[in-house]
Structure formats: structure tokens, C-alpha cells
N, C-alpha and C. Protein backbone atom coordinates (compact mmCIF):
# COMPACT_ATOMS: atom_id res chain seq x y z
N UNK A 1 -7.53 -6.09 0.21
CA UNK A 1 -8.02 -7.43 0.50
C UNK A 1 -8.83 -8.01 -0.66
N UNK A 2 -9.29 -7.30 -1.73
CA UNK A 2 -10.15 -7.61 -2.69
C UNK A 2 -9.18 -8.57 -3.82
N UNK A 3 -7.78 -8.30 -3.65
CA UNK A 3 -7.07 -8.71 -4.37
C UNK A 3 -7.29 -10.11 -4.40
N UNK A 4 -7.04 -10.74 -3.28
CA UNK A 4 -7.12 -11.74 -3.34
C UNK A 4 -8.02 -12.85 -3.95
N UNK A 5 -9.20 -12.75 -3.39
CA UNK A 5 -9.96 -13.49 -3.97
C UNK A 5 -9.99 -13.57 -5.68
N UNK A 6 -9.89 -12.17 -6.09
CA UNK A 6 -9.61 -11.81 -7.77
C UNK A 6 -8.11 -13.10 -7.92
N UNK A 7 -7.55 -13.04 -7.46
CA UNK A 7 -5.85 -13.69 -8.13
C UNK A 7 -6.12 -14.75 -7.68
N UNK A 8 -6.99 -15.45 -7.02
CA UNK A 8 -7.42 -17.15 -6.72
C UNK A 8 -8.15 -17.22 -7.92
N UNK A 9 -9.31 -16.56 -7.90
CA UNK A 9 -10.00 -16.80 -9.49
C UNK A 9 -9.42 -17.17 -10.62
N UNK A 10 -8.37 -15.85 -11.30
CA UNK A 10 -8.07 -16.45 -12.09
C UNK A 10 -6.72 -17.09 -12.25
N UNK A 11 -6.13 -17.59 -11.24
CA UNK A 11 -5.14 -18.59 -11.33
C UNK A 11 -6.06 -19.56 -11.52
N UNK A 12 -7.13 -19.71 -10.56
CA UNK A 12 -7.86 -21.33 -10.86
C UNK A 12 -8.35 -21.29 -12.25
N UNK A 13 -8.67 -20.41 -13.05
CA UNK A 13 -9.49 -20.11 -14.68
C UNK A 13 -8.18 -20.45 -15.17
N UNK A 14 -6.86 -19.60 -15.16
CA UNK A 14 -5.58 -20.20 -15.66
C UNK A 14 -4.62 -21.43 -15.66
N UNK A 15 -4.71 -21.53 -14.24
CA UNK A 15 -4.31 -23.27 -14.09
C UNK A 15 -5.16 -24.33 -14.32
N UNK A 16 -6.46 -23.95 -13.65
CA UNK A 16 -7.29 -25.12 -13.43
C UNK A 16 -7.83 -25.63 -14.51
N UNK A 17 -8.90 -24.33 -14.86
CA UNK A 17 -9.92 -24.60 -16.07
C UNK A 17 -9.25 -24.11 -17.43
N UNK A 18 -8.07 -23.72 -17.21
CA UNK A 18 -7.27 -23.41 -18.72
C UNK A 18 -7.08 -24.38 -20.03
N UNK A 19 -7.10 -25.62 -19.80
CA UNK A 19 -6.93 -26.75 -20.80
C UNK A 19 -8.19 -27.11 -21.35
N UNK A 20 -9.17 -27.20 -20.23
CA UNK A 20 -10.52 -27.56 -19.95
C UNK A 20 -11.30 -26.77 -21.06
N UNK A 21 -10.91 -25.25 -20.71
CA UNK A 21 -11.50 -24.35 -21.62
C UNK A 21 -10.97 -24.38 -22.94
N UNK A 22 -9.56 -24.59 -23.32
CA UNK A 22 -9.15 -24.66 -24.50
C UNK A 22 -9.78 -25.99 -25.00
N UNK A 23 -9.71 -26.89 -24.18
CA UNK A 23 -10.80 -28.16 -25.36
C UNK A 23 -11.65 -27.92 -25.38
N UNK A 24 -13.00 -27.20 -24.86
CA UNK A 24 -14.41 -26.85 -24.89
C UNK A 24 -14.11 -26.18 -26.33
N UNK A 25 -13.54 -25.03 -25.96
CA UNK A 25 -13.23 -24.27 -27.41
C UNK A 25 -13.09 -24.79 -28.61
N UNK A 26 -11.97 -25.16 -28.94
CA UNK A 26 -11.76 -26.56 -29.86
C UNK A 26 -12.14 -27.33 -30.39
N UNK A 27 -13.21 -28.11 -29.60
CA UNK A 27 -13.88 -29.22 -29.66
C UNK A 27 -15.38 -28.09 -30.55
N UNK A 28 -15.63 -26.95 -30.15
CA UNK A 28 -16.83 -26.60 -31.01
C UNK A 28 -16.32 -25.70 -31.82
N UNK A 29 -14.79 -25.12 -32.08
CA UNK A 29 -14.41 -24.44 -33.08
C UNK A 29 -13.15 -25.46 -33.50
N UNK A 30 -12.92 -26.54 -34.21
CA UNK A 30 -11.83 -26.98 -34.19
C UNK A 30 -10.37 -26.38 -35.25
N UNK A 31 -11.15 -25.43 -35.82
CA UNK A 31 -10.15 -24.79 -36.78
C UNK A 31 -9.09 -23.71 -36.29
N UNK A 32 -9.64 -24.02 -35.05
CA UNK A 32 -8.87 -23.23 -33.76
C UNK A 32 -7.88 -23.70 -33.21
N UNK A 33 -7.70 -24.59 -33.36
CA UNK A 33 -7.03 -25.43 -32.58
C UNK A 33 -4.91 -25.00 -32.77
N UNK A 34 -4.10 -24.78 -31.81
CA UNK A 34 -2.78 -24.28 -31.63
C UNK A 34 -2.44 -25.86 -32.82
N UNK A 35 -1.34 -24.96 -33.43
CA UNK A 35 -0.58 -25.19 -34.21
C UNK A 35 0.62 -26.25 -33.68
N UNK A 36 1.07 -26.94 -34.48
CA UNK A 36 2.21 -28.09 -33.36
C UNK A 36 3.17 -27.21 -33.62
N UNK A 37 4.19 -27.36 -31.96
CA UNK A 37 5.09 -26.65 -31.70
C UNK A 37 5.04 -25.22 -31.19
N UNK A 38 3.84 -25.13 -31.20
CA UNK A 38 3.24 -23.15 -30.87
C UNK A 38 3.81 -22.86 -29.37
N UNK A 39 3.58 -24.12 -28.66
CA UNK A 39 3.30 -24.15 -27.21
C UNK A 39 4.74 -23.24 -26.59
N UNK A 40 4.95 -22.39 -26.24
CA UNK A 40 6.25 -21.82 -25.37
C UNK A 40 6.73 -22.77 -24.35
N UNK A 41 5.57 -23.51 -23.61
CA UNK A 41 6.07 -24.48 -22.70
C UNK A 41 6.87 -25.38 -23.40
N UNK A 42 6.28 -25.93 -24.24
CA UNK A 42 7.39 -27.20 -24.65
C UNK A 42 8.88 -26.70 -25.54
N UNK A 43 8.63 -25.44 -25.66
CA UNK A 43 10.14 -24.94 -26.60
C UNK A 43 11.21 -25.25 -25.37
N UNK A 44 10.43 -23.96 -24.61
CA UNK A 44 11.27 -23.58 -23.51
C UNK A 44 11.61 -25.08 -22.25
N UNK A 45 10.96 -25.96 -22.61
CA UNK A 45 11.33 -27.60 -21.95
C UNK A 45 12.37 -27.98 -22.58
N UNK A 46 12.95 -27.66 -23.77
CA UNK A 46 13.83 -28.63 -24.74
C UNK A 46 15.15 -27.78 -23.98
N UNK A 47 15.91 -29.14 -23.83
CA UNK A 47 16.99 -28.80 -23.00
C UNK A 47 18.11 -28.20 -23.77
N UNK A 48 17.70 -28.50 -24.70
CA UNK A 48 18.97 -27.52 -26.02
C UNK A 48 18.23 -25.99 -26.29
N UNK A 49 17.16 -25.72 -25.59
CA UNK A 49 16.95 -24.23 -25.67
C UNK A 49 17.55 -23.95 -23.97
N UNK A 50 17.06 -24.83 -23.10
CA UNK A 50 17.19 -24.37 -21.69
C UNK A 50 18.78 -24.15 -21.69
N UNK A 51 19.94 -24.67 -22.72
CA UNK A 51 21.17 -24.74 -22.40
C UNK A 51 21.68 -22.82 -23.16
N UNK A 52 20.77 -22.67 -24.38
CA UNK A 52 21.12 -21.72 -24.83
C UNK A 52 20.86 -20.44 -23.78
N UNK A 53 19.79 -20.46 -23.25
CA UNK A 53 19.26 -19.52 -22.16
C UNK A 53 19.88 -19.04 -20.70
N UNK A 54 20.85 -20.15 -20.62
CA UNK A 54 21.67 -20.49 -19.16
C UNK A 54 22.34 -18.68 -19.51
N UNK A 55 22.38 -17.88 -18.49
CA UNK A 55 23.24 -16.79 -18.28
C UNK A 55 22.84 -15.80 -19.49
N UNK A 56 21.63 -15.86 -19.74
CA UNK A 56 20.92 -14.95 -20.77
C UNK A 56 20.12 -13.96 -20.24
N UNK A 57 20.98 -13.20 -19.88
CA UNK A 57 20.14 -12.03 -19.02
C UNK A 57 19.30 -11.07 -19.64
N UNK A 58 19.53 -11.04 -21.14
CA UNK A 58 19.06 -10.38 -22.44
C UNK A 58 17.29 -10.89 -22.65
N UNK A 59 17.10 -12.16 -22.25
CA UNK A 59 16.25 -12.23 -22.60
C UNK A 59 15.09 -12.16 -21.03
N UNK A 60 15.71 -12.14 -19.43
CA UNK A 60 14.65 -12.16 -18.80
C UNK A 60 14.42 -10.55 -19.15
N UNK A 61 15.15 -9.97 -19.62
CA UNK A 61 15.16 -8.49 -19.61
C UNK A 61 14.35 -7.69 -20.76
N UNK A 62 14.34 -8.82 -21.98
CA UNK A 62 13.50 -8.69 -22.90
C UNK A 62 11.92 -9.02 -22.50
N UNK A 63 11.88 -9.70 -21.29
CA UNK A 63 10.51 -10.56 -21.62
C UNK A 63 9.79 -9.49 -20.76
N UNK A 64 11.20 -9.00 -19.36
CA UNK A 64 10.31 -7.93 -18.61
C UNK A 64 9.58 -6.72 -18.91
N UNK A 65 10.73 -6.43 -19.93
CA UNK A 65 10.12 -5.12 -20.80
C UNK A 65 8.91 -5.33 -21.62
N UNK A 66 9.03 -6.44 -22.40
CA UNK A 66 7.53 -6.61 -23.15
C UNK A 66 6.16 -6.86 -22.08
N UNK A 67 6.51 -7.45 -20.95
CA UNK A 67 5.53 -7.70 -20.01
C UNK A 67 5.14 -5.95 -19.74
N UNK A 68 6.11 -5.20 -19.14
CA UNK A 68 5.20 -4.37 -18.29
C UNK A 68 4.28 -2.84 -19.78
N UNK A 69 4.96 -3.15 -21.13
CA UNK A 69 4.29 -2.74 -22.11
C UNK A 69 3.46 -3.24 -22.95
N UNK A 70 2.78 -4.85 -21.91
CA UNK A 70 2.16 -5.13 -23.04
C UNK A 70 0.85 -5.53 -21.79
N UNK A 71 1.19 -5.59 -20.71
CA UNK A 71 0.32 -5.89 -19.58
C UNK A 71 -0.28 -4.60 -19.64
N UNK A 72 0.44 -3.69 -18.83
CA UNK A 72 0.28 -2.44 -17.90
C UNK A 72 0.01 -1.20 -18.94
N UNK A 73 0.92 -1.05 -20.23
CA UNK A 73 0.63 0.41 -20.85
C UNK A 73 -0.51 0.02 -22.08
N UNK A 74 -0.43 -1.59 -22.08
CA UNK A 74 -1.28 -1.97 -23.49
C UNK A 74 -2.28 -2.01 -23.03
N UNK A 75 -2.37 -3.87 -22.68
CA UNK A 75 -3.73 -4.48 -22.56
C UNK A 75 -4.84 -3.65 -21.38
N UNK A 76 -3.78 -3.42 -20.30
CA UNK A 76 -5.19 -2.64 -19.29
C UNK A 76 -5.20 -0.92 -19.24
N UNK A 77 -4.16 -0.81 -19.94
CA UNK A 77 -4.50 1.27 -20.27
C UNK A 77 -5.51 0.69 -21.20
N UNK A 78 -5.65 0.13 -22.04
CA UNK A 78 -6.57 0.14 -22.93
C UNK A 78 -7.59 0.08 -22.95
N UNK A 79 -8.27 -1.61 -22.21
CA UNK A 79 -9.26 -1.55 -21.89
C UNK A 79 -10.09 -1.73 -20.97
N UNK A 80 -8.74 -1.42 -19.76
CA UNK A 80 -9.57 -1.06 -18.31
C UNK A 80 -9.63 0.36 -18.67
N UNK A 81 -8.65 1.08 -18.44
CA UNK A 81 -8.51 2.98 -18.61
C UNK A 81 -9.10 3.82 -19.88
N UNK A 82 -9.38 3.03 -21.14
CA UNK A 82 -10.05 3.71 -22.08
C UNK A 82 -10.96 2.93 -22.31
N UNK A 83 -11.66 2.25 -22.65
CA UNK A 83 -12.74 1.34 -22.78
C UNK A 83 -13.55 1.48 -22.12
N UNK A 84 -13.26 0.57 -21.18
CA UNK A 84 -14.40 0.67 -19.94
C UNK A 84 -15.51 1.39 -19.58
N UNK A 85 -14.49 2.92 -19.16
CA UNK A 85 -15.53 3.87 -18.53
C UNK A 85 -16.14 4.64 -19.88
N UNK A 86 -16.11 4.36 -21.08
CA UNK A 86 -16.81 4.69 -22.34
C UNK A 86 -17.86 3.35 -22.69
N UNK A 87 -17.72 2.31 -22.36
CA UNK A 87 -18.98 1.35 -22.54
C UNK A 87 -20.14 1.51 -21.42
N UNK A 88 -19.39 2.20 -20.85
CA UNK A 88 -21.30 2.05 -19.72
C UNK A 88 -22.03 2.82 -20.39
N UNK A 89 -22.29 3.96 -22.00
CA UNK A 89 -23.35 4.10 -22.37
C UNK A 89 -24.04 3.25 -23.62
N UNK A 90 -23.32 2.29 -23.97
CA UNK A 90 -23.80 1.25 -24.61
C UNK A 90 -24.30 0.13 -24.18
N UNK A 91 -23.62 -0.37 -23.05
CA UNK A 91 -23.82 -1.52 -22.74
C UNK A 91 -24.18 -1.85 -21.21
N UNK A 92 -24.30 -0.21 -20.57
CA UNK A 92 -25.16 -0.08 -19.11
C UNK A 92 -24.16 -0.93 -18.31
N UNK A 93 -25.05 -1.71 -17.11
CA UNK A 93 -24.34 -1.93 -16.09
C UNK A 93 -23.96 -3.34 -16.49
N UNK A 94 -23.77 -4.20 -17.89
CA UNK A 94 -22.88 -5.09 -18.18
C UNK A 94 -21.74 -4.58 -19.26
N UNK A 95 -21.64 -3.61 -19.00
CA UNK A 95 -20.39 -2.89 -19.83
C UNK A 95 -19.07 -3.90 -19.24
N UNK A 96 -18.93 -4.15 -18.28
CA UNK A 96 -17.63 -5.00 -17.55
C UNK A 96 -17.15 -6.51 -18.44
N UNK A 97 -18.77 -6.88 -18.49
CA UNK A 97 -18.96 -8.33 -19.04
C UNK A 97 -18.55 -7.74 -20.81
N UNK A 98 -19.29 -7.21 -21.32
CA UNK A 98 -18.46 -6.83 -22.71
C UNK A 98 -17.15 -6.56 -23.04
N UNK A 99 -16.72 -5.56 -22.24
CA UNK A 99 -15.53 -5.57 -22.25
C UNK A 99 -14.29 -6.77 -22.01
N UNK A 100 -14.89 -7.63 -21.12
CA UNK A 100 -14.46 -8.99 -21.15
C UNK A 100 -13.72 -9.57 -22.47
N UNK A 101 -15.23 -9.60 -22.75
CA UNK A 101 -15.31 -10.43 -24.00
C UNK A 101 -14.23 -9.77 -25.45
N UNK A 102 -14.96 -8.16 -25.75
CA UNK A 102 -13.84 -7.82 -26.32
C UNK A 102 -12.41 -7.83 -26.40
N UNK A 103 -12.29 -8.00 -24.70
CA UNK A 103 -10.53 -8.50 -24.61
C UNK A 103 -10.31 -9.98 -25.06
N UNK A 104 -11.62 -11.03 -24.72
CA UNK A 104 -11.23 -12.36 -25.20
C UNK A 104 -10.80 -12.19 -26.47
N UNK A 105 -11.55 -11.76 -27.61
CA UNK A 105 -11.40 -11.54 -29.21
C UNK A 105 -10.01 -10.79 -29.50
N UNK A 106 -9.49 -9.78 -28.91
CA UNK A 106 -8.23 -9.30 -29.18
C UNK A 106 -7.68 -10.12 -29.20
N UNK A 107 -7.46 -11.22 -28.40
CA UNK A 107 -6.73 -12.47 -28.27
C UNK A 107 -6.68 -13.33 -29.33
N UNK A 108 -7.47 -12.82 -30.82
CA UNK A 108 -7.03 -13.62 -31.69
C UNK A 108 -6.22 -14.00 -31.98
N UNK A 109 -4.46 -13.76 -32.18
CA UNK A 109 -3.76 -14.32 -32.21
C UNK A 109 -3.28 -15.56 -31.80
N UNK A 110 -4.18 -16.08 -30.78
CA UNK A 110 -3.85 -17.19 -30.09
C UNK A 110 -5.58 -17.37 -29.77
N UNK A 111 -6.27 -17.84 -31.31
CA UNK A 111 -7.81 -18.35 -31.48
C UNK A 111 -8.48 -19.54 -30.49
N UNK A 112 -7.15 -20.46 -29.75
CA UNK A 112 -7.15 -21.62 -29.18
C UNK A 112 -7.38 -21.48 -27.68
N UNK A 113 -7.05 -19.86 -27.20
CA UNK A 113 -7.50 -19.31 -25.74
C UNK A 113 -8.18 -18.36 -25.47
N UNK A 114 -9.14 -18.07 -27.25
CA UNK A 114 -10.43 -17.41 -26.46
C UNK A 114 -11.12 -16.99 -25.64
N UNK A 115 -11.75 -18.24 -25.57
CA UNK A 115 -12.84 -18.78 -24.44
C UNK A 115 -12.27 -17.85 -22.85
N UNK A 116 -10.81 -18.41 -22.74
CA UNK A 116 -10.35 -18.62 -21.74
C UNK A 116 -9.65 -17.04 -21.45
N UNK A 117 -9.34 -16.49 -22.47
CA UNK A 117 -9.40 -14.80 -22.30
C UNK A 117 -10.31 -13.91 -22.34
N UNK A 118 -11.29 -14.66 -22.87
CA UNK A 118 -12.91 -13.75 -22.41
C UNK A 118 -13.32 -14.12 -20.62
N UNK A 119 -13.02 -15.31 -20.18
CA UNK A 119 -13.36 -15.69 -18.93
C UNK A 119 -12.16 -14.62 -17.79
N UNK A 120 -11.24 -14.10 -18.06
CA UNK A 120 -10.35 -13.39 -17.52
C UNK A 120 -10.28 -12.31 -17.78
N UNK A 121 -10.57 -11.79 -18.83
CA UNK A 121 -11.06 -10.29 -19.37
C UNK A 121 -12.37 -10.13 -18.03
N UNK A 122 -13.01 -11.26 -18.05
CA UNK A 122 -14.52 -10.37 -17.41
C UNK A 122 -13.87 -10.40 -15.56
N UNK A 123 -12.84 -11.41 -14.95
CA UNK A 123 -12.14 -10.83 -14.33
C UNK A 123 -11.42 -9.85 -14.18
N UNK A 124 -11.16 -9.53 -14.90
CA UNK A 124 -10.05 -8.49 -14.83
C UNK A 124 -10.99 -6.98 -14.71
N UNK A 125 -12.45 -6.86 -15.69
CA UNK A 125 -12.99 -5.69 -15.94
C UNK A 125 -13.39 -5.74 -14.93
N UNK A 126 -14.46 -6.64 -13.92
CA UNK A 126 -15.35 -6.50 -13.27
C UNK A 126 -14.37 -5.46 -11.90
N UNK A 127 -13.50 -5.77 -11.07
CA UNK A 127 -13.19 -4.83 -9.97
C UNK A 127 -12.82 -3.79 -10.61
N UNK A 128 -11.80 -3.24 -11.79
CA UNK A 128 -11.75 -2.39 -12.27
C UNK A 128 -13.57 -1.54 -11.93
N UNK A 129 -14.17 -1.74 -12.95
CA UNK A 129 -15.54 -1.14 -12.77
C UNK A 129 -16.11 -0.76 -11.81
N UNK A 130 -15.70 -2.03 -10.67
CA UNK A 130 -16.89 -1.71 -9.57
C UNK A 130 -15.73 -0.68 -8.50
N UNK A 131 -14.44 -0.66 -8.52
CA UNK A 131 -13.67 0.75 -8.45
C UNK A 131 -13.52 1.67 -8.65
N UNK A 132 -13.94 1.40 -9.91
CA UNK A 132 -13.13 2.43 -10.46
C UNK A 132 -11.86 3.18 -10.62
N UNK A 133 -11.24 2.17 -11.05
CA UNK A 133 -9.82 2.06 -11.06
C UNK A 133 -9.25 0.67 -11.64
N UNK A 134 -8.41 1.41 -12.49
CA UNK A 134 -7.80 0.07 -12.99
C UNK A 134 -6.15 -0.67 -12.59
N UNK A 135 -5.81 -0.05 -11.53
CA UNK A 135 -5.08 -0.69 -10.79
C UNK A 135 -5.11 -2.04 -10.19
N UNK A 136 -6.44 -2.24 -10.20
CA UNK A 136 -6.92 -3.89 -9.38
C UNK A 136 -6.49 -4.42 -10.75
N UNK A 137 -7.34 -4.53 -11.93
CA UNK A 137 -6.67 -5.22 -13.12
C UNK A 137 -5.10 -5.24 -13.25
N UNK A 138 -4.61 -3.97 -13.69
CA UNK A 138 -3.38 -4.04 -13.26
C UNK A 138 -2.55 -5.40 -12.62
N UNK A 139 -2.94 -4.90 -11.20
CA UNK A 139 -2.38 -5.89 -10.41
C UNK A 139 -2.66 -7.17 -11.05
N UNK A 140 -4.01 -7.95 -10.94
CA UNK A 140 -4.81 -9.10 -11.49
C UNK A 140 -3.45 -9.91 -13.02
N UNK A 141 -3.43 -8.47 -13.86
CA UNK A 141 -3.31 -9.52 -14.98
C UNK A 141 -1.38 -9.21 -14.53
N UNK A 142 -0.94 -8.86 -13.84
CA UNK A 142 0.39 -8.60 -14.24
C UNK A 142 1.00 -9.99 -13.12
N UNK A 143 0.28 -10.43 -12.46
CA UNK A 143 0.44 -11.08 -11.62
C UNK A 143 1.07 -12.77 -12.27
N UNK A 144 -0.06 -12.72 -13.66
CA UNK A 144 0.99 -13.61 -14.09
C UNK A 144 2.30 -13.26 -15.07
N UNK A 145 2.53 -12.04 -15.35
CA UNK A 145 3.93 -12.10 -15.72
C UNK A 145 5.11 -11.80 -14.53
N UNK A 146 4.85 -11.83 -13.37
CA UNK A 146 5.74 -11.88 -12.07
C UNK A 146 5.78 -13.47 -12.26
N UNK A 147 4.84 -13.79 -12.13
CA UNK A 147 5.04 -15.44 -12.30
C UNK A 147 5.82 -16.32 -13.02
N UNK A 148 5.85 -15.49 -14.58
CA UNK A 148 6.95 -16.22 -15.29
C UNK A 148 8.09 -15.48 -15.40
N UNK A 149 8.21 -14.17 -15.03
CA UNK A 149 9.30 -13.33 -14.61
C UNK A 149 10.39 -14.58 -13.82
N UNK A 150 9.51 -15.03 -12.56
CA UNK A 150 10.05 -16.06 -11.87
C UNK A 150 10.83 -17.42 -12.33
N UNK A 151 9.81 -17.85 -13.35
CA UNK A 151 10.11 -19.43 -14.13
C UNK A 151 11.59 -18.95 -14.85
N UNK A 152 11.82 -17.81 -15.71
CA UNK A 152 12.88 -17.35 -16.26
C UNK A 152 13.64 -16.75 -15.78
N UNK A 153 13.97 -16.32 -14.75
CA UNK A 153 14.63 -16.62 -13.85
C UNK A 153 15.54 -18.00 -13.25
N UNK A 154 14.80 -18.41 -13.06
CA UNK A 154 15.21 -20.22 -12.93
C UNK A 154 16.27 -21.50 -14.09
N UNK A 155 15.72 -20.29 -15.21
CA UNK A 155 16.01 -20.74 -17.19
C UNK A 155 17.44 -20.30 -16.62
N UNK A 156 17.36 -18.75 -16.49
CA UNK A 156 18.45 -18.15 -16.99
C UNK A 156 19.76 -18.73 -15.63
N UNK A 157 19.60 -18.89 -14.63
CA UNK A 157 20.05 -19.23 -13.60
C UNK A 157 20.75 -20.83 -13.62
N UNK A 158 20.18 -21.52 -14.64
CA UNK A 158 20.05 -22.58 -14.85
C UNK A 158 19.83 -23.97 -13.81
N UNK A 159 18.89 -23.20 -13.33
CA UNK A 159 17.79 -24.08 -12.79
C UNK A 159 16.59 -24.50 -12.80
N UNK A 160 16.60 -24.73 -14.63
CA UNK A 160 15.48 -25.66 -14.64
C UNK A 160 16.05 -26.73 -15.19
């Protein structure tokens, strides 16, 4: 039952406050700011990619595989399952909240969702921690690649 409330959170941090946070960001780091054309949404909108994708089973199959090795064996073996329970002697009983944050910064690659991966990192650590177990993360962050598991699906089906 804990799930839940966790996967309202950060869908609302992801849907809601996701843009919100990327202009906060932006607006006080602007050298941050995504690159034109970066966006996956708008590639994957252009109907001359959506036509190439029609019956491309190669790629929901590519995206699944990178999802469950980059969700499940990367980002939270890492630093729900190794991290974590090694910061509570540095950083005591806000070890969760650091760890957060350190996951926001991994996220350099994409400098423009910081903010907004430190605000979901500290979701993601906090039930981990107070479990002990990183299955709740798990669940938490994989929840949005079921999600676009779904959208591509729809690509490849050609129904979008």
C-alpha cells in the first residue's frame, strides 16, 4: 500500500512540476538549458519517424532491454543497494536526502533535469531506507519505463 502514495508523488514531480522545475533550473543555471531538438518527445512526434517505427519490434525491444539495465541493475542496484546502506555513516539519518541528490548530479547528462532528478532521487531513496529494501525504488522508478514501454507500443502498432 506504500506504493502508492510514492507513484502519485512522483508522477505529480514528473508530470506536474517537471517543466516547472526545469525552468526554475534554467532560469538560475541558464547554461543548462536542453539543446534544440534534444527533446525525444518531439523526434518521436515527427510523423516521418512515427512512419519509420510502424512494425519495429527491434526497437520496443531495444528500449525494454535498456530500461530494465539501466533502471533495475544500474540506477537502483547502485544507489538504492550499494550506496545507501553505506551513507548512513556519513551522512546519519539524512543519508536518503543525499543520496537523492547524488542521483540528481549523475543525471548530468541531461544538466536541464537536475533539479528534477534530485527531487525523485530523494523519492525514490527515502522508502528504500525507511525499508530497507530497494524493491519499493525499484518499483517507484521502473514505473515510468512501463509507461513508455506503453507509449511505444502504440509507435510500433501504429497508433500514434
Amino acid at each position: 500500500m506504500w506504493v502508492i502514495p510514492f507513484l502519485i508523488a512522483v508522477a505529480l514531480v514528473d508530470v506536474v512540476l517537471g517543466d516547472v522545475l526545469v525552468d526554475l533550473w534554467v532560469s538560475v543555471f541558464p547554461f543548462f538549458e536542453a539543446p534544440p531538438g534534444f527533446d525525444a518527445g518531439e523526434v518521436l512526434g515527427l510523423p516521418a519517424v512515427q512512419a519509420q517505427l510502424v512494425n519495429a519490434w527491434w526497437f520496443l525491444g531495444l528500449f525494454t532491454v535498456f530500461a530494465v539495465f539501466n533502471t533495475f541493475l544500474g540506477e537502483e542496484f547502485l544507489f538504492r543497494g550499494v550506496l545507501l546502506p553505506k551513507m548512513h555513516g556519513v551522512f546519519g539519518k539524512w543519508d536518503w536526502v543525499a543520496n537523492g541528490v547524488i542521483f540528481g548530479f549523475y543525471h548530468l547528462s541531461q544538466p536541464w533535469g537536475i533539479l528534477s532528478s534530485c527531487i525523485t532521487g530523494i523519492l525514490y531513496a527515502y522508502p528504500a531506507r525507511r525499508f530497507r529494501s530497494t524493491w519499493m525504488a525499484v518499483i517507484l522508478h521502473s514505473a515510468q519505463s512501463v509507461f513508455f514501454i506503453f507509449l511505444i507500443i502504440g509507435i510500433v502498432l501504429g497508433l500514434a
